[in-house]
N, C-alpha and C. Protein backbone atom coordinates (compact mmCIF):
# COMPACT_ATOMS: atom_id res chain seq x y z
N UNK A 1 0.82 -1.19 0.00
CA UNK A 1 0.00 0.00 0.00
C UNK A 1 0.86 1.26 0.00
N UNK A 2 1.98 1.50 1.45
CA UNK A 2 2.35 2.20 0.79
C UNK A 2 3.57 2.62 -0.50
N UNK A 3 4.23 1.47 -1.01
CA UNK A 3 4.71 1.57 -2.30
C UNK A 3 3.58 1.59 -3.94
N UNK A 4 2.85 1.33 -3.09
CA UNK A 4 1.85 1.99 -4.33
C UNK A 4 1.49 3.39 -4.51
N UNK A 5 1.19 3.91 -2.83
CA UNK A 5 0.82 5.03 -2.89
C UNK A 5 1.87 5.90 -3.49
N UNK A 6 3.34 5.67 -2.99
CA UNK A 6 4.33 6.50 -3.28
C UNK A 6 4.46 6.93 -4.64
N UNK A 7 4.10 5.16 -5.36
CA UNK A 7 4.09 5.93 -7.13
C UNK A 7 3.45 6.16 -7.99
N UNK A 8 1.89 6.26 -7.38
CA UNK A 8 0.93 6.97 -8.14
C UNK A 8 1.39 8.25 -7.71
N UNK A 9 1.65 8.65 -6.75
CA UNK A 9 1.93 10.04 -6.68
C UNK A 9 3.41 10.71 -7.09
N UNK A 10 3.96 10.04 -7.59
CA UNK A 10 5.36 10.47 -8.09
C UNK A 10 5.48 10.00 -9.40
N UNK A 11 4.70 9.30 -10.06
CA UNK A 11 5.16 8.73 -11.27
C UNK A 11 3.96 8.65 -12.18
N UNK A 12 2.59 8.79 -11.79
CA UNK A 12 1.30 8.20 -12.07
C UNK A 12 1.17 7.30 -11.76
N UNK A 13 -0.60 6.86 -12.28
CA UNK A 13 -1.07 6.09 -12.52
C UNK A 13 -0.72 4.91 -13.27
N UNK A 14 -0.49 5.39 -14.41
CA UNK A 14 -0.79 4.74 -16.17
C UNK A 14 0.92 3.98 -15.93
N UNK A 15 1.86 4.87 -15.60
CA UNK A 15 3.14 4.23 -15.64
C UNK A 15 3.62 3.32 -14.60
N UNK A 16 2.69 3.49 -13.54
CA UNK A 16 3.11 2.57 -12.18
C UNK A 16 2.33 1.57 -12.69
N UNK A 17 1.22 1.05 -13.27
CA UNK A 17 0.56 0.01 -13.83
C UNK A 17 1.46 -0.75 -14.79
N UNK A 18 2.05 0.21 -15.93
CA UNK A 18 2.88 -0.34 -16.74
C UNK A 18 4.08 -0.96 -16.07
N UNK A 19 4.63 -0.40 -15.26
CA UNK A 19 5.72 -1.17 -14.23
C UNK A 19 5.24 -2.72 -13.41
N UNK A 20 4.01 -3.16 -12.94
CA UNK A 20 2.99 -3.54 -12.46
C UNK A 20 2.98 -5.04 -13.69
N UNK A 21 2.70 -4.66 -14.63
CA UNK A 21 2.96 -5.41 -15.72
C UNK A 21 4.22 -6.19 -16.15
N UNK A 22 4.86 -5.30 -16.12
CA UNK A 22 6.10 -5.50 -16.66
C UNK A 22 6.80 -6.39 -15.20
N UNK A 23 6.94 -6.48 -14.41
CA UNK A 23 7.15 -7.14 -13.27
C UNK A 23 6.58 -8.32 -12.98
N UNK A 24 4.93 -8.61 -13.12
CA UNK A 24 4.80 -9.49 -13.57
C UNK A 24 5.06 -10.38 -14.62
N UNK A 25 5.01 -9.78 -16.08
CA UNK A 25 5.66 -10.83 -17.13
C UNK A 25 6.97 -11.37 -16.78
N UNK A 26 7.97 -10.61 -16.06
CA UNK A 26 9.40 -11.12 -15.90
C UNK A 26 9.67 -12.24 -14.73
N UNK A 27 8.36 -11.84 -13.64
CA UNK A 27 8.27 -13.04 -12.86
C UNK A 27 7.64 -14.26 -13.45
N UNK A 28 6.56 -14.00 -14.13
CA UNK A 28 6.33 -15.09 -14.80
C UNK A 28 7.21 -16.04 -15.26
N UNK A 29 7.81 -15.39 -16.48
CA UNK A 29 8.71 -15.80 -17.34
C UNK A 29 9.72 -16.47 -16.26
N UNK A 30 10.51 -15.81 -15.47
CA UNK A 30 11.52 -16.66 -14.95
C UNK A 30 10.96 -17.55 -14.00
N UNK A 31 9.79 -17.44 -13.32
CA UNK A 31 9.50 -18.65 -12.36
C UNK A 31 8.90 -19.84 -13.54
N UNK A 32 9.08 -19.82 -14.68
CA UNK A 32 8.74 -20.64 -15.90
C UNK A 32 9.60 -21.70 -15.75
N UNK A 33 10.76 -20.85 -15.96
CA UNK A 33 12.19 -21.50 -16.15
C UNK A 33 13.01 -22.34 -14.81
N UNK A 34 12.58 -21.69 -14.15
CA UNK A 34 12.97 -21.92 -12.50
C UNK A 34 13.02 -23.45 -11.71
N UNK A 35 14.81 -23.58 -11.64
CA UNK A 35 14.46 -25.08 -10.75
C UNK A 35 14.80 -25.67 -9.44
N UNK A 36 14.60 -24.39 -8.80
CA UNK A 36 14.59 -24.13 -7.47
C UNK A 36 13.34 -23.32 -6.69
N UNK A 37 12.98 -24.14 -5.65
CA UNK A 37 11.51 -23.65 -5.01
C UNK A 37 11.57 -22.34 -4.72
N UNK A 38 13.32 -22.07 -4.14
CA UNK A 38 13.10 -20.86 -3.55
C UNK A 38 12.93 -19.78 -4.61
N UNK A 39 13.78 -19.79 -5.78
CA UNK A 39 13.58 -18.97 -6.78
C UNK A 39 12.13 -18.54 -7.21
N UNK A 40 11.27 -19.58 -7.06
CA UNK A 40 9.64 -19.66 -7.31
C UNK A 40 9.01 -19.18 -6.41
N UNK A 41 9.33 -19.51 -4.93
CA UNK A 41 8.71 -18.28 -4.01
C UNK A 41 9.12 -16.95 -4.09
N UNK A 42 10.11 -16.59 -4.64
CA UNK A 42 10.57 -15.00 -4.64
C UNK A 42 10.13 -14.78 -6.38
N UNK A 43 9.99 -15.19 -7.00
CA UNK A 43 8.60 -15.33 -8.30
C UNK A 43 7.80 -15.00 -8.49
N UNK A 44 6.67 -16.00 -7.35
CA UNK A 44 5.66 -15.90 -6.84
C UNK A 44 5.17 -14.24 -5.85
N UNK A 45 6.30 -14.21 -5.15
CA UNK A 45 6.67 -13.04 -4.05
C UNK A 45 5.99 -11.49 -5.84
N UNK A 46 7.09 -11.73 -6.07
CA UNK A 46 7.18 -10.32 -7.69
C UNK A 46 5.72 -10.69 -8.24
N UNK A 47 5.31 -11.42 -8.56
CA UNK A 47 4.37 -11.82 -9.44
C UNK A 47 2.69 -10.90 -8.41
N UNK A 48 2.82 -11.16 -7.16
CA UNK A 48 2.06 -10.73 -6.42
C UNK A 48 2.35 -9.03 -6.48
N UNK A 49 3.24 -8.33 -6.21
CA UNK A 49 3.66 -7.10 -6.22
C UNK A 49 3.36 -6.54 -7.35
N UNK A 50 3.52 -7.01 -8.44
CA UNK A 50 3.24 -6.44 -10.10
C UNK A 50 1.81 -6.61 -9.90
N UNK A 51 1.11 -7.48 -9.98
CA UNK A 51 -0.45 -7.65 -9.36
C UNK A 51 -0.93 -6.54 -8.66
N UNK A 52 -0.38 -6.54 -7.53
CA UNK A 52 -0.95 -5.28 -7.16
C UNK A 52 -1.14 -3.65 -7.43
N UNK A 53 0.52 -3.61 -8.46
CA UNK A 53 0.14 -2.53 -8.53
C UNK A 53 -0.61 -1.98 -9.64
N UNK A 54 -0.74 -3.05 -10.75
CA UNK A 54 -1.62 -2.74 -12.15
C UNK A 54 -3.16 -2.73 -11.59
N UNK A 55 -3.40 -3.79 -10.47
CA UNK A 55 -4.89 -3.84 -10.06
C UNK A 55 -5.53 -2.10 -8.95
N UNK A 56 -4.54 -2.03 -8.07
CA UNK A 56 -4.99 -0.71 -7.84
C UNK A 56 -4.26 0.20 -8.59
N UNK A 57 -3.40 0.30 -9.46
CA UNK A 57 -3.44 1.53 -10.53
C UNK A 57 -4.58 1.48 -11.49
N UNK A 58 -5.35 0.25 -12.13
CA UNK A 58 -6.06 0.92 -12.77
C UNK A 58 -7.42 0.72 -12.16
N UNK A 59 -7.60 0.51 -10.96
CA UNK A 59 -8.92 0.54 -10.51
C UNK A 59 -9.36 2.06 -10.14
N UNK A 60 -8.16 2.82 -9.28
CA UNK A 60 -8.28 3.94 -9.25
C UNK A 60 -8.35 5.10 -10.40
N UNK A 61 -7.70 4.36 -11.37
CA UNK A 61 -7.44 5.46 -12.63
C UNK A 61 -8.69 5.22 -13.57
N UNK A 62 -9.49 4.25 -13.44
CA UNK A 62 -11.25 3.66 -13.82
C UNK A 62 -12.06 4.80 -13.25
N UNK A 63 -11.83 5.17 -11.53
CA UNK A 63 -12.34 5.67 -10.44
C UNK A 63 -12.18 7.22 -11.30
N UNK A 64 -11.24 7.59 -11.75
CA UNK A 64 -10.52 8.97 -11.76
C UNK A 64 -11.42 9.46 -13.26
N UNK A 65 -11.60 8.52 -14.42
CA UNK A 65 -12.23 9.19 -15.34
C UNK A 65 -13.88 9.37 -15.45
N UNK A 66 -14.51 7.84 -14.95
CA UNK A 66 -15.34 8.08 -14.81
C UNK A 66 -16.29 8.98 -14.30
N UNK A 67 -17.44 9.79 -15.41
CA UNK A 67 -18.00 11.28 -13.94
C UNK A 67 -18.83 11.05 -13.00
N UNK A 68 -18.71 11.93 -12.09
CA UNK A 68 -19.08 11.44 -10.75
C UNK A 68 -20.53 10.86 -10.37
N UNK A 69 -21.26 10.87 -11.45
CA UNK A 69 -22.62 10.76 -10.99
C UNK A 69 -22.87 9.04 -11.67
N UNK A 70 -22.20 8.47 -11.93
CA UNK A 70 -21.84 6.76 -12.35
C UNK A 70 -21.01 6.37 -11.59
N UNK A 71 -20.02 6.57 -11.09
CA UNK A 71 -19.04 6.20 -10.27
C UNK A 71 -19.39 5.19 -9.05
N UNK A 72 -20.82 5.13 -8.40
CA UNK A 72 -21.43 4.25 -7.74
C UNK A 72 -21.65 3.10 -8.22
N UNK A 73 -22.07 2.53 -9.72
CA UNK A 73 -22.89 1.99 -10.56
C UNK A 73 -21.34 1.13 -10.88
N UNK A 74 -20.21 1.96 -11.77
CA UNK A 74 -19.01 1.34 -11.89
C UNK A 74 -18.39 0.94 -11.23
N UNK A 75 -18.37 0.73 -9.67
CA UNK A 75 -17.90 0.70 -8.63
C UNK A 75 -18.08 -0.58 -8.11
N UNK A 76 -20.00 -0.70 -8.36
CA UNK A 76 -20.68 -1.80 -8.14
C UNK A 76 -20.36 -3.13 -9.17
N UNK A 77 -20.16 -2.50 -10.06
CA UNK A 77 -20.08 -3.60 -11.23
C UNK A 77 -18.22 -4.33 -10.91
N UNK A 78 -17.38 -3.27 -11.19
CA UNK A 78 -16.42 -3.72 -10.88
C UNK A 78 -15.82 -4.97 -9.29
N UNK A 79 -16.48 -4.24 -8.54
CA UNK A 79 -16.35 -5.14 -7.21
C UNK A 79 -17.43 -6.99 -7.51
N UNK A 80 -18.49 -6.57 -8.22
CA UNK A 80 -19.43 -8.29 -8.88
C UNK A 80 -18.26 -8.89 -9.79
N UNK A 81 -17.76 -8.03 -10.87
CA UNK A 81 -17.17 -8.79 -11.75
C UNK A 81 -15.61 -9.43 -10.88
N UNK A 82 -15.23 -8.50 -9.84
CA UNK A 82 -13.82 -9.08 -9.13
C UNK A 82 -14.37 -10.01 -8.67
N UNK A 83 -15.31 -10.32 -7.70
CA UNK A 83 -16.06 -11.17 -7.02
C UNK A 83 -16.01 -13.21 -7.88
N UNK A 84 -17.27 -12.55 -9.09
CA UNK A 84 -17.17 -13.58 -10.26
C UNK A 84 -15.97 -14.01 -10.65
N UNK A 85 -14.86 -13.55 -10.87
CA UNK A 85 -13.63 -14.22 -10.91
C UNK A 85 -13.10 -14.90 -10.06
N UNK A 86 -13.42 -14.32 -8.48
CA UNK A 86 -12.59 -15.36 -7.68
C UNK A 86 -13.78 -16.41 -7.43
N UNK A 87 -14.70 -16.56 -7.63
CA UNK A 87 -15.43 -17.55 -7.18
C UNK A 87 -16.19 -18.46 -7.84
N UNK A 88 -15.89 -17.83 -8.70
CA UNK A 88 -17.17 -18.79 -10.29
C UNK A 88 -15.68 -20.15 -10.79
N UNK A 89 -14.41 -19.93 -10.51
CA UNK A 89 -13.88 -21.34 -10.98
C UNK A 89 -13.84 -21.89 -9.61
N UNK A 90 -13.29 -21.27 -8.51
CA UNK A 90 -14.01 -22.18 -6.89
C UNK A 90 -15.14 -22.56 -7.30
N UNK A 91 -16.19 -22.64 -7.42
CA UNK A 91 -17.34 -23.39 -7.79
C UNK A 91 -17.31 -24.39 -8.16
N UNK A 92 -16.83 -23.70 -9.86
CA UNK A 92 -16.67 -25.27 -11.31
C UNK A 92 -15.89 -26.11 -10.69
N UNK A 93 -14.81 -25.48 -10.14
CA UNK A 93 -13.81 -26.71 -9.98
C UNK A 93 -14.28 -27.63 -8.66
N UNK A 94 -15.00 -27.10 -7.49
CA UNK A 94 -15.76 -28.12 -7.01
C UNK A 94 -16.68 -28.81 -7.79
N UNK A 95 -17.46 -28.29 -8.15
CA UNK A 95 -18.79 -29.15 -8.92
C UNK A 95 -18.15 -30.40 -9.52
N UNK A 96 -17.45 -29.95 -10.22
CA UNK A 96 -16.41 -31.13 -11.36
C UNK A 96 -15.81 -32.01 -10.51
N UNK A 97 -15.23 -31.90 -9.30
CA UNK A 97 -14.54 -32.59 -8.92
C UNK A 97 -15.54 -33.11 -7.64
N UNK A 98 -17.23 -32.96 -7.89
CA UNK A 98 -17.80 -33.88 -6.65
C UNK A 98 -18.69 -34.50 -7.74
N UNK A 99 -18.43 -33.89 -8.86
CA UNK A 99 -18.98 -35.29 -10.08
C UNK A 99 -20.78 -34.49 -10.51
N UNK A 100 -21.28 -33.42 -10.17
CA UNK A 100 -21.99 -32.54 -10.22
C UNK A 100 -22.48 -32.19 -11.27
N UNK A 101 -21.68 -31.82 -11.89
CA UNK A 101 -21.26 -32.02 -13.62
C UNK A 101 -20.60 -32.84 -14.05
N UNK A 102 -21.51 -33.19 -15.10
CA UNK A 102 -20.49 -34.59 -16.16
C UNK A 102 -20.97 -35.35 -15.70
C-alpha cells in the first residue's frame, strides 16, 4: 500500500501500472524457467507485487475518469465482476470434482 501510494503520486497512474505489468511478465517468465523452489517463491513473491500494482493503478485510474454521478454503478459492477472471478472457478472446480457435472 504504501509503495503503491508513493508511485501513483510520483510517477502516475498509467506508468506505475505499466511497471505492475512488466514485473509481472518477468516473474512469470523466470518462475517458468525456475528449478529451485526458492527462486519460485521469490517469483511468486514479484508476481504478487506487479499484481498489485496494475490492479490498484487501474482501478483507481477507472475511479478517476469516470463522472461522478456513475461512479457508484461502476464501482458496483467492478467489485461483482472481481467477485465472479474469484469464485465462479471455486465453484466449477468443485462441482467437477464432486462429479456434479459430467
Amino acid at each position: 500500500s504504501l509503495l503503491g501510494g508513493y508511485l501513483f503520486d510520483n510517477i502516475g497512474r498509467k506508468r506505475s501500472s505499466i511497471i505492475g505489468i512488466v514485473i509481472s511478465i518477468a516473474s512469470l517468465f523466470v518462475g517458468t524457467f525456475c528449478h529451485h523452489y526458492i527462486l519460485l517463491i521469490a517469483c511468486r513473491y514479484f508476481l504478487g507485487v506487479g499484481r498489485y500494482l496494475t490492479s490498484t493503478a487501474m482501478y483507481v485510474l477507472t475511479i478517476e475518469l469516470v463522472p461522478s454521478k456513475q461512479r457508484n454503478m461502476i464501482n458496483g459492477w467492478a467489485g461483482a465482476m472481481w467477485r465472479s472471478a474469484i469464485l465462479l472457478p471455486l465453484e466449477l472446480g468443485t462441482s467437477l470434482q464432486a462429479g456434479t457435472i459430467c
